[in-house]
C-alpha atoms as a PDB file:
ATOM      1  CA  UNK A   1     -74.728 -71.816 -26.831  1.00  0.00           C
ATOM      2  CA  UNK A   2     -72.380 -69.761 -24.262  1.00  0.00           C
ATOM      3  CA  UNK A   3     -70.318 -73.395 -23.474  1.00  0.00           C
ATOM      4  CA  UNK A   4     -69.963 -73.372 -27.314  1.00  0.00           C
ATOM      5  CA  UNK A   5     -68.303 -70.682 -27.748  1.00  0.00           C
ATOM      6  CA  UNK A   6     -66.622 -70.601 -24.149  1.00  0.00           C
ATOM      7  CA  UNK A   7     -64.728 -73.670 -25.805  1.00  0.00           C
ATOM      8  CA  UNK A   8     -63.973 -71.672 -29.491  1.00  0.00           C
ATOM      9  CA  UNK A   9     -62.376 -68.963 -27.340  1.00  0.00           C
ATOM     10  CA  UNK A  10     -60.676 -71.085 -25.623  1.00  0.00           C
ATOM     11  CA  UNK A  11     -58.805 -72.575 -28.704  1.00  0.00           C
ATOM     12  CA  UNK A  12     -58.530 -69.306 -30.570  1.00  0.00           C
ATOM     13  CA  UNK A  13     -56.150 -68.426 -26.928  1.00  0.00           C
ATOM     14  CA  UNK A  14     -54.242 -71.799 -27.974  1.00  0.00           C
ATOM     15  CA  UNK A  15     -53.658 -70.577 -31.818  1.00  0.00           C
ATOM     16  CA  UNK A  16     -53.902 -66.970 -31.838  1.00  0.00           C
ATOM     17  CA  UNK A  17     -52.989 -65.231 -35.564  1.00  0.00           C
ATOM     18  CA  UNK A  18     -49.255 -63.735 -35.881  1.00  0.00           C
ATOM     19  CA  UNK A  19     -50.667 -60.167 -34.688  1.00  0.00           C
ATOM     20  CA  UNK A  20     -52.560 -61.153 -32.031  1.00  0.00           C
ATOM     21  CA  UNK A  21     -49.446 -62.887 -30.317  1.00  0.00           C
ATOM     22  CA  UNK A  22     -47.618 -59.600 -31.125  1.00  0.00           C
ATOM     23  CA  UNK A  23     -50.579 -57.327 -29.892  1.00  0.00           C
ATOM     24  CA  UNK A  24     -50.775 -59.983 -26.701  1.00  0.00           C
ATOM     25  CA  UNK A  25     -46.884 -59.664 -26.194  1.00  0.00           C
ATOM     26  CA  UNK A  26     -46.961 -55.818 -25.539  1.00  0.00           C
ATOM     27  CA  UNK A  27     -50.231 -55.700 -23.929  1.00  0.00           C
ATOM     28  CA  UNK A  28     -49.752 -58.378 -21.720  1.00  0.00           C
ATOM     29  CA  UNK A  29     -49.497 -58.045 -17.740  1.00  0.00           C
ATOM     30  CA  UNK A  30     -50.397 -54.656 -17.758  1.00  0.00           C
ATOM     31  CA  UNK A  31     -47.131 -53.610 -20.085  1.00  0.00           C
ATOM     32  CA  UNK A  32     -49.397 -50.949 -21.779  1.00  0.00           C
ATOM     33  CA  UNK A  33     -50.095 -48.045 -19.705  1.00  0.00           C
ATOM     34  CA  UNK A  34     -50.598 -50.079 -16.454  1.00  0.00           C
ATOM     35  CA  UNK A  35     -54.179 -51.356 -18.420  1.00  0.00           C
ATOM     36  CA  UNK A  36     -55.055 -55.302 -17.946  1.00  0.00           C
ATOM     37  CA  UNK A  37     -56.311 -56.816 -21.275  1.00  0.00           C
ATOM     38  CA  UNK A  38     -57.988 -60.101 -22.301  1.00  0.00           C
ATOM     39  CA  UNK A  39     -57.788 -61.746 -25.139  1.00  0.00           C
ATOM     40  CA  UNK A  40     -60.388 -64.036 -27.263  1.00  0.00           C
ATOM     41  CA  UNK A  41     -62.694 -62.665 -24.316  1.00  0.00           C
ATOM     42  CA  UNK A  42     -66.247 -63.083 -24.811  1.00  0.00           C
ATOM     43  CA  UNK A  43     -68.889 -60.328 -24.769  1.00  0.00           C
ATOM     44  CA  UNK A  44     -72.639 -61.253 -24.404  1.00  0.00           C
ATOM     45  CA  UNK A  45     -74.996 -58.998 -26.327  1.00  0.00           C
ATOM     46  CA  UNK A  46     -79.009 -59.597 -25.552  1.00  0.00           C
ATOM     47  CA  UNK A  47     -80.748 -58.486 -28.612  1.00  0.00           C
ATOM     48  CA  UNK A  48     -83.909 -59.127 -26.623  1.00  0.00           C
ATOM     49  CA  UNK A  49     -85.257 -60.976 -23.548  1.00  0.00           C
ATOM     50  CA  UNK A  50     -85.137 -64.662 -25.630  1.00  0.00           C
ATOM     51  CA  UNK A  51     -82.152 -64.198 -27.363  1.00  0.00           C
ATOM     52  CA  UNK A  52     -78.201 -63.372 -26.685  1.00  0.00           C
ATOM     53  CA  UNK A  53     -76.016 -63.107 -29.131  1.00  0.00           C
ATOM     54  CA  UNK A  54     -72.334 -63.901 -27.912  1.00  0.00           C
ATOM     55  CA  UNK A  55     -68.797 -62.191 -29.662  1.00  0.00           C
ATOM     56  CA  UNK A  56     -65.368 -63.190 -29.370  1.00  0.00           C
ATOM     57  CA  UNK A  57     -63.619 -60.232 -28.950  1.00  0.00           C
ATOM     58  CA  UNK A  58     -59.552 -60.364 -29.970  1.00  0.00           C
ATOM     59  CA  UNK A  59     -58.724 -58.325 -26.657  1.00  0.00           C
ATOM     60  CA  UNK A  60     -61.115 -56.657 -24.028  1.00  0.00           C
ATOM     61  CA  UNK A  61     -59.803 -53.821 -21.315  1.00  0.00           C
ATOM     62  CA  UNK A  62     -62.699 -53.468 -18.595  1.00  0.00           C
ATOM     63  CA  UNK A  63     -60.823 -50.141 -17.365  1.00  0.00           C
ATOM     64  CA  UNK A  64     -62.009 -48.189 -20.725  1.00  0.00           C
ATOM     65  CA  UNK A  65     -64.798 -51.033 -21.610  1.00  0.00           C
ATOM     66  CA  UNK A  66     -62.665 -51.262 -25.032  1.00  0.00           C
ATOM     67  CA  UNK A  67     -62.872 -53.891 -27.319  1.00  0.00           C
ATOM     68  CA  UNK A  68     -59.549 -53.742 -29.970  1.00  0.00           C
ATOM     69  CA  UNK A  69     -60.167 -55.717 -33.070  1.00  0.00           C
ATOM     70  CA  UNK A  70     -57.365 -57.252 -35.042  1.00  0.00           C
ATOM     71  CA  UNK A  71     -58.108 -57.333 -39.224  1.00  0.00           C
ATOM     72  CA  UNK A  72     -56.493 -59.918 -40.995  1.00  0.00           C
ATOM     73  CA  UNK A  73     -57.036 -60.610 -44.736  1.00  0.00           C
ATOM     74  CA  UNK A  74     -60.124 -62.565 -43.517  1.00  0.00           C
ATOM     75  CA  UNK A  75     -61.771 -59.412 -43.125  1.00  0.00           C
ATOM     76  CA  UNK A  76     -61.703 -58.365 -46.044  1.00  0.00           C
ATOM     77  CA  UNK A  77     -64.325 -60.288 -47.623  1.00  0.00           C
ATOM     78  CA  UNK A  78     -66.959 -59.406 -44.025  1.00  0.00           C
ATOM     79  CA  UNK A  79     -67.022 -55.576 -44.005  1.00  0.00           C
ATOM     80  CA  UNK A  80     -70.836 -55.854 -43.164  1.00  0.00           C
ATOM     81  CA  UNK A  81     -70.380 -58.355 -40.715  1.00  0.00           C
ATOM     82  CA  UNK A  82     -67.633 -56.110 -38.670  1.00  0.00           C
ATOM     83  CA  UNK A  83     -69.982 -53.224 -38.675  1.00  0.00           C
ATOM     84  CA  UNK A  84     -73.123 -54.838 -37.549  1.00  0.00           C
ATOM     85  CA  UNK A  85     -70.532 -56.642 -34.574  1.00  0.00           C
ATOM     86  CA  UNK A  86     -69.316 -52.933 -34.127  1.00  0.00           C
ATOM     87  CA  UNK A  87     -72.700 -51.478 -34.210  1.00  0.00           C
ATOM     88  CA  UNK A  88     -73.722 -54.008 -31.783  1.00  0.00           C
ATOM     89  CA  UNK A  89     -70.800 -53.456 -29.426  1.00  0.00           C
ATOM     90  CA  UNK A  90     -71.531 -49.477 -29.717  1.00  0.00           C
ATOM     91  CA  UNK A  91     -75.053 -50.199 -28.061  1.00  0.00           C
ATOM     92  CA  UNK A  92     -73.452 -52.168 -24.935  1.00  0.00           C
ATOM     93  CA  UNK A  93     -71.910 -48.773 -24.289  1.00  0.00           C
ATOM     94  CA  UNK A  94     -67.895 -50.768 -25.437  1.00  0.00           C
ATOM     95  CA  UNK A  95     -65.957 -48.547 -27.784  1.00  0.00           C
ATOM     96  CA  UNK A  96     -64.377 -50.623 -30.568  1.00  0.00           C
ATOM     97  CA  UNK A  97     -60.657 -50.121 -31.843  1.00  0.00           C
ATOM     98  CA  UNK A  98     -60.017 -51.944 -34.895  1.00  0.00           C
ATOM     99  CA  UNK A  99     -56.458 -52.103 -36.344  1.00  0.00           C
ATOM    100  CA  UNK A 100     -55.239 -54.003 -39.524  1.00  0.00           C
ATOM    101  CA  UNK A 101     -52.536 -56.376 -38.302  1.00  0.00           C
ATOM    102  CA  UNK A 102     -49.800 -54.177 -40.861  1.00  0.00           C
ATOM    103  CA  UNK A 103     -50.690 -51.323 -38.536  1.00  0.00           C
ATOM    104  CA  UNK A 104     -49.960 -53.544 -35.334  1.00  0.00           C
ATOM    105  CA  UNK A 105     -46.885 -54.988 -36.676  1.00  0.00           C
ATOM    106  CA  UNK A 106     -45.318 -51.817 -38.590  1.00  0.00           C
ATOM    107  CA  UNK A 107     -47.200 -48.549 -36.496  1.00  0.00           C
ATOM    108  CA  UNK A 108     -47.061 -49.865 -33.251  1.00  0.00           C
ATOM    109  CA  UNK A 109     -46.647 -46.253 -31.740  1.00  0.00           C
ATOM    110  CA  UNK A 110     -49.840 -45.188 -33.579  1.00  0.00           C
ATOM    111  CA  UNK A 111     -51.847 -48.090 -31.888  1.00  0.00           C
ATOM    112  CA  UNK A 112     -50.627 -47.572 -28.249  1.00  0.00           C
ATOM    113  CA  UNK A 113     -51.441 -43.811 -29.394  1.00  0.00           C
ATOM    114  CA  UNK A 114     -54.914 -44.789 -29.968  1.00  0.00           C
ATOM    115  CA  UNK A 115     -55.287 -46.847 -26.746  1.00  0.00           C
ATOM    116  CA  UNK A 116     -53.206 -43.998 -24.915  1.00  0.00           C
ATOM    117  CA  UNK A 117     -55.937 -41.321 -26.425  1.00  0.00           C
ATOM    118  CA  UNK A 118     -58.901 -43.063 -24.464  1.00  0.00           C
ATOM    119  CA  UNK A 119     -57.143 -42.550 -20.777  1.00  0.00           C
ATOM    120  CA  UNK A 120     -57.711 -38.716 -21.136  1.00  0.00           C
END
């Protein structure tokens, strides 16, 4: 199952969504506050000792175990589906930023304010 998705992260890093290049372009290389970020990176969640249940996290920062979330329209339609990731992400001790891609495109001092806000 990992080598499955290994391979879907992999592409989403070849076709990443207009936000996500735009989130990538300013967080790349450590441009934002000096903090290295991954993108399409994937987390591993054991629910219990048979079973792991993988994510593919939009962008990852190890420093402040942060997981940022880009929403599209296609989340529109999964509400449940983001909390139960969210709620599953919560319990692996990651904190979860999620930003619709209008707030990345048009706010983008409000979303480096948000990352900035988990240094302190």
């Amino acid at each position: 199952m990992y080598f499955k998705v290994r391979e879907l992260a992999r592409a989403m890093r070849k076709r990443p969504t207009p936000a996500e290049a735009f989130f990538w372009a300013k967080t790349r290389n450590r441009k934002l506050f000096d903090l290295k970020f991954n993108r399409q990176y994937i987390i591993q969640c054991p629910l219990d000792a048979a079973f792991t249940k993988y994510y593919i996290a939009d962008f990852h920062c190890f420093a402040l175990k942060l997981i940022v979330e880009l929403d599209g329209n296609v989340h529109i339609d999964q509400n449940e589906i983001d909390l139960v990731r969210t709620e599953h992400m919560h319990q692996w001790s990651f904190t979860v930023l999620r930003f619709t891609n209008e707030q990345v495109f048009m706010d983008w001092d409000f979303v480096a304010g948000q990352i900035h806000g988990l240094l302190t």
